[in-house]
N, C-alpha and C. Protein backbone atom coordinates (compact mmCIF):
# COMPACT_ATOMS: atom_id res chain seq x y z
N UNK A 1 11.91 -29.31 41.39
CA UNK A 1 12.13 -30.61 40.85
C UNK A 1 13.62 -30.94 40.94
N UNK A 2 14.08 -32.20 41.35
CA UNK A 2 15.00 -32.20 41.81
C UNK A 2 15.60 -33.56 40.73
N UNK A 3 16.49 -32.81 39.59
CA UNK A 3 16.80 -33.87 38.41
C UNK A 3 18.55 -33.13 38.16
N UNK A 4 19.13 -34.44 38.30
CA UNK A 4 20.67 -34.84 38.03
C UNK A 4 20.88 -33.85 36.42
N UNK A 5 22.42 -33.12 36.11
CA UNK A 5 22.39 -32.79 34.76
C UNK A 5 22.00 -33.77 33.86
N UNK A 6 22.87 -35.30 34.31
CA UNK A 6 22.93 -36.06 33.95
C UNK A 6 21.73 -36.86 33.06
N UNK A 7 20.72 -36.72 33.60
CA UNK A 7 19.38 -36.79 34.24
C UNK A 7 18.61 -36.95 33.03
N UNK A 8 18.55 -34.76 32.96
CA UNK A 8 18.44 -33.72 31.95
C UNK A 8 18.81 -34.23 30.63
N UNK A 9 19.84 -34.58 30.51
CA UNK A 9 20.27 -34.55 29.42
C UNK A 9 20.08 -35.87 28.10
N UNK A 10 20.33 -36.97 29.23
CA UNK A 10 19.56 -38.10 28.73
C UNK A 10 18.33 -37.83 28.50
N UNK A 11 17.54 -37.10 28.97
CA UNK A 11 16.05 -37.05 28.67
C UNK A 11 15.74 -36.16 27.19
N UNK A 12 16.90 -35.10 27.12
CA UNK A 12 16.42 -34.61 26.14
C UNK A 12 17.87 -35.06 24.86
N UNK A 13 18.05 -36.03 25.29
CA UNK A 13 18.81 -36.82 24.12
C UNK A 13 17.62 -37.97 23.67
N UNK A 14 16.61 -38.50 23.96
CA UNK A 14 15.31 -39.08 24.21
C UNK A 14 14.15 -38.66 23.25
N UNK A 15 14.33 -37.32 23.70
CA UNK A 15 13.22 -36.47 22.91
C UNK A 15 13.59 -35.98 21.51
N UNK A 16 15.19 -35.39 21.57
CA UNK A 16 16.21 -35.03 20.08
C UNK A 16 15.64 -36.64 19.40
N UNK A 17 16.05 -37.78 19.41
CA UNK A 17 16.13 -39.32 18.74
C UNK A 17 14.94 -39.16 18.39
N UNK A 18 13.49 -39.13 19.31
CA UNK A 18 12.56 -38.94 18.88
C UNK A 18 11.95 -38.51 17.68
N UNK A 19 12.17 -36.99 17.61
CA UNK A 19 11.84 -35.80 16.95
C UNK A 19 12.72 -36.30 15.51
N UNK A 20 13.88 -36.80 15.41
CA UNK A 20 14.75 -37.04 14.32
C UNK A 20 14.04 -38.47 13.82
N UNK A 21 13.52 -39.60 14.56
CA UNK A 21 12.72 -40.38 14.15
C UNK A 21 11.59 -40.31 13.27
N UNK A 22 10.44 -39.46 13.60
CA UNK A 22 9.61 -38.74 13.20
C UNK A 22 9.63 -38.59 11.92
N UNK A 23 10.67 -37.70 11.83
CA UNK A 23 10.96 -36.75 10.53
C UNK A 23 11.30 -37.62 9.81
N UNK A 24 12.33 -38.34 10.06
CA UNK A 24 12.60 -39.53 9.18
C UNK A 24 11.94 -40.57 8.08
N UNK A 25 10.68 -40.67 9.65
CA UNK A 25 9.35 -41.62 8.90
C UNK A 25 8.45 -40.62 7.88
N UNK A 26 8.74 -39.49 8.22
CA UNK A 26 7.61 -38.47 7.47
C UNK A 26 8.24 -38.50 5.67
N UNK A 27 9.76 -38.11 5.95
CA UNK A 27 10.12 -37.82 4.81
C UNK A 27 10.20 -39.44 4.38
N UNK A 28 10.50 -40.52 4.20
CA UNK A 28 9.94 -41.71 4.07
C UNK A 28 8.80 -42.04 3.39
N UNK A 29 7.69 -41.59 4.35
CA UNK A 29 6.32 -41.88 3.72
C UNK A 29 6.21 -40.92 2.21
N UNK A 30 6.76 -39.59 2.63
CA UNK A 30 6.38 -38.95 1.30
C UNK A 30 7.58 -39.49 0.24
N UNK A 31 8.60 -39.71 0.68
CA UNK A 31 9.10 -40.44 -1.16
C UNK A 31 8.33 -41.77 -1.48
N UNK A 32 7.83 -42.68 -0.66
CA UNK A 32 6.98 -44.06 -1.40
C UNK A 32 5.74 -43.46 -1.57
N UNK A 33 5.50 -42.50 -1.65
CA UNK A 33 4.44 -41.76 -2.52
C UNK A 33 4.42 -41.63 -3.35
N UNK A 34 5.80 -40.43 -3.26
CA UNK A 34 5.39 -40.02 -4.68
C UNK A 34 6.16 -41.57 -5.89
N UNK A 35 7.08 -41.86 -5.22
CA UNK A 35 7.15 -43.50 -6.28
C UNK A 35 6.33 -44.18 -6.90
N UNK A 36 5.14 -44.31 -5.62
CA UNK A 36 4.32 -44.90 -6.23
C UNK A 36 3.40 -44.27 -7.19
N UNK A 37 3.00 -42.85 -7.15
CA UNK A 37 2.49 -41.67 -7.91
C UNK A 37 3.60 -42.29 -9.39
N UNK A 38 5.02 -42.03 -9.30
CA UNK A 38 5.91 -42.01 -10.55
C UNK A 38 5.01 -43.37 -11.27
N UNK A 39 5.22 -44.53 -10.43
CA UNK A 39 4.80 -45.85 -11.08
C UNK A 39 3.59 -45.86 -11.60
N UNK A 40 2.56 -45.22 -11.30
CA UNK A 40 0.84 -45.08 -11.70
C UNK A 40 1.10 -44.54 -12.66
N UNK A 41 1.78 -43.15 -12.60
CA UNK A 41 1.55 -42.54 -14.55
C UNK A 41 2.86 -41.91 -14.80
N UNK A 42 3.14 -43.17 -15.66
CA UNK A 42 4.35 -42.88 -15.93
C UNK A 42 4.74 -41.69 -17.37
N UNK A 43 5.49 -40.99 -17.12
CA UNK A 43 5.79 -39.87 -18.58
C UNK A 43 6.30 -40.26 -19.65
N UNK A 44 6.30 -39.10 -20.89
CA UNK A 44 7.20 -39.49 -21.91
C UNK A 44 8.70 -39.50 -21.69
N UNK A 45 9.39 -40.47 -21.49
CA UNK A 45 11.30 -40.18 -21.75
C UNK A 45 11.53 -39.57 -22.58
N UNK A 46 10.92 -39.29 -23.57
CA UNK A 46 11.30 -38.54 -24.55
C UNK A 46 11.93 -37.12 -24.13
N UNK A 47 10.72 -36.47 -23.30
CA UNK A 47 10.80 -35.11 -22.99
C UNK A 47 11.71 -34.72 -21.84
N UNK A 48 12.87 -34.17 -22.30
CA UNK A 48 14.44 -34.23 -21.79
C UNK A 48 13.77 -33.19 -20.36
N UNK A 49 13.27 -31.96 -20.75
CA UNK A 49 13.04 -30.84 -19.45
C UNK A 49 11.96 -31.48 -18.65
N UNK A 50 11.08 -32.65 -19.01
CA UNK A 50 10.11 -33.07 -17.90
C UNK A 50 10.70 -34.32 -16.72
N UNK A 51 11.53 -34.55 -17.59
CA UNK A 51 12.72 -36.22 -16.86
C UNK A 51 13.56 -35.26 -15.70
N UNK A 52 13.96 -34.37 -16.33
CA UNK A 52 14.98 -33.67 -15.78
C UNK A 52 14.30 -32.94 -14.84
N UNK A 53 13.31 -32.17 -14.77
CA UNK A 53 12.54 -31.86 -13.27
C UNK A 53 12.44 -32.72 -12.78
N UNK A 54 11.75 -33.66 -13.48
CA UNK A 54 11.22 -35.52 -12.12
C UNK A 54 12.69 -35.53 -11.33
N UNK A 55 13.84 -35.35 -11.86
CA UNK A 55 15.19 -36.37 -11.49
C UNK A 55 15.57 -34.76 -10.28
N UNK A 56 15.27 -33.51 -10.91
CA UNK A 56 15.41 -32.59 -9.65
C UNK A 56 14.62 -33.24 -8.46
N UNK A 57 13.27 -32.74 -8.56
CA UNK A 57 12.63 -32.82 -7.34
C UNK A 57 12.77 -34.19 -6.66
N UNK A 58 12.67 -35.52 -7.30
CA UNK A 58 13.52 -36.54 -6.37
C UNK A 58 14.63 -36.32 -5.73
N UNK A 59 15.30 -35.73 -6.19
CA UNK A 59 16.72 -35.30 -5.62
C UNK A 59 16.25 -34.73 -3.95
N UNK A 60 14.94 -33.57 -4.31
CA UNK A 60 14.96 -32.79 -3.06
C UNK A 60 14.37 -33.81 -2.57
N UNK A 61 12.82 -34.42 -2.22
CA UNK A 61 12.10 -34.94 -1.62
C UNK A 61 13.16 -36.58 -1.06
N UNK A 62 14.04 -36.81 -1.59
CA UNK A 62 15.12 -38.17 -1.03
C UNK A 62 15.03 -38.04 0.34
N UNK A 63 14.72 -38.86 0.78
CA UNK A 63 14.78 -38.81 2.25
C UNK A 63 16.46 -38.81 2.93
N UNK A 64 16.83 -38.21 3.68
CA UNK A 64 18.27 -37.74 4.50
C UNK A 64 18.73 -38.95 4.52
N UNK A 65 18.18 -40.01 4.81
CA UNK A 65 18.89 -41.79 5.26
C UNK A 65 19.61 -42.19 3.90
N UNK A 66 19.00 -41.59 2.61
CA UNK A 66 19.11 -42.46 1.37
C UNK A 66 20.50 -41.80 0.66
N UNK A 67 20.79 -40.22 1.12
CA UNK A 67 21.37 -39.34 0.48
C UNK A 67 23.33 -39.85 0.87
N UNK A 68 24.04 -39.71 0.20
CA UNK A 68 25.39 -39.61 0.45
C UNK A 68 25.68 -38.43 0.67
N UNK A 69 26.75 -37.80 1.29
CA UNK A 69 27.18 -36.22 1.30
C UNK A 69 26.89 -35.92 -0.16
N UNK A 70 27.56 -36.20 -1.19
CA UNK A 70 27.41 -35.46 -2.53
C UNK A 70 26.59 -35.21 -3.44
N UNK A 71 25.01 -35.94 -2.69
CA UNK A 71 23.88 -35.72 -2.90
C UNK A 71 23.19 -36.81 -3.99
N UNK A 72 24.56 -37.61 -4.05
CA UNK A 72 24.05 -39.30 -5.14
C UNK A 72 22.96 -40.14 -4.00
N UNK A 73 22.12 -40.59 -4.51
CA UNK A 73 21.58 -41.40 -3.44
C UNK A 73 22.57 -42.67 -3.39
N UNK A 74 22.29 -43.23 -1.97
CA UNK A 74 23.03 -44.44 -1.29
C UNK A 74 22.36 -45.60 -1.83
N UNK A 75 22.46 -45.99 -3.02
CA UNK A 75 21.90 -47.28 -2.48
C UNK A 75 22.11 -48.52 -2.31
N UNK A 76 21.44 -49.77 -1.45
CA UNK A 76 22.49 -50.95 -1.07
C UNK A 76 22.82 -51.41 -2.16
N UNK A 77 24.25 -51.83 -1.76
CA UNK A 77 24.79 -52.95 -2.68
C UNK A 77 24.29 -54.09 -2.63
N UNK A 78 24.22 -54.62 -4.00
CA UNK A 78 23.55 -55.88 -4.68
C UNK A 78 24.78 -57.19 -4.37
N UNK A 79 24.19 -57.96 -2.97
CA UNK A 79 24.82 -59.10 -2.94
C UNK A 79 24.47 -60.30 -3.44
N UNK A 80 25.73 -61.13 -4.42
CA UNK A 80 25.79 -61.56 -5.13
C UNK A 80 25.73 -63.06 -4.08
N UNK A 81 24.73 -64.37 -3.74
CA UNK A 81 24.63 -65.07 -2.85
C UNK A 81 24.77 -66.39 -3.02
N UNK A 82 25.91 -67.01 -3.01
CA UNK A 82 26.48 -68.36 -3.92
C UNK A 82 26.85 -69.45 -2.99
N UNK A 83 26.35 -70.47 -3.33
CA UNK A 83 26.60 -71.70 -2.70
C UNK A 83 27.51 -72.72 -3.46
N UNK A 84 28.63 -73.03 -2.79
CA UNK A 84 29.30 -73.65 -2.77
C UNK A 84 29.29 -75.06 -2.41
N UNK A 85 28.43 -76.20 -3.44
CA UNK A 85 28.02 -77.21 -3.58
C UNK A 85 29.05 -78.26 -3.24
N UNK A 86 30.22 -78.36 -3.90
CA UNK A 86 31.44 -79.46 -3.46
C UNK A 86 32.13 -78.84 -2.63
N UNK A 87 32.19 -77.84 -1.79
CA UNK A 87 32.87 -77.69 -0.52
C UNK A 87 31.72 -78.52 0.40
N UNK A 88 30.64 -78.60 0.67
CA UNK A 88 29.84 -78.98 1.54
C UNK A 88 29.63 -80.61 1.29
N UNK A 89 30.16 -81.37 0.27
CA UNK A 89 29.85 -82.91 -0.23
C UNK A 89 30.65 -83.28 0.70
């Protein structure tokens, strides 16, 4: 078979995007699971060691996209969306 490095490499830069896609959607699907699991039955707040596992294992199951290095989740900032009525008169 007669294929360029060049070739090669794009192809399995193709298949890497792929495979990292995948995973992405997988770990994805399983946190709006279990969310939606959290939202169906929800616990007592009261109980400090049962909050505090829930708030572990979210931690692990966070999908890689959502996570910051320091392990806070990312999440978007809340834009504030204002119209400016007498500039436009």
């Amino acid at each position: 078979m007669d294929v360029t490095i060049e070739e090669a490499f794009g192809l399995m830069c193709m298949v890497k995007d792929k495979r990292e896609f995948e995973q992405d959607e997988k770990e994805i699907e399983r946190y709006i699971r279990y969310q939606s699991l959290k939202m169906v039955q929800p616990f007592d707040s009261k109980d400090m060691k049962a909050k505090k596992a829930l708030e572990e294992f979210e931690k692990h199951i966070m999908p890689s996209k959502m996570k910051q290095r320091n392990g806070v989740s990312s999440k978007p900032a809340r834009r504030e969306y204002k119209w400016d009525f007498e500039d436009k008169e």
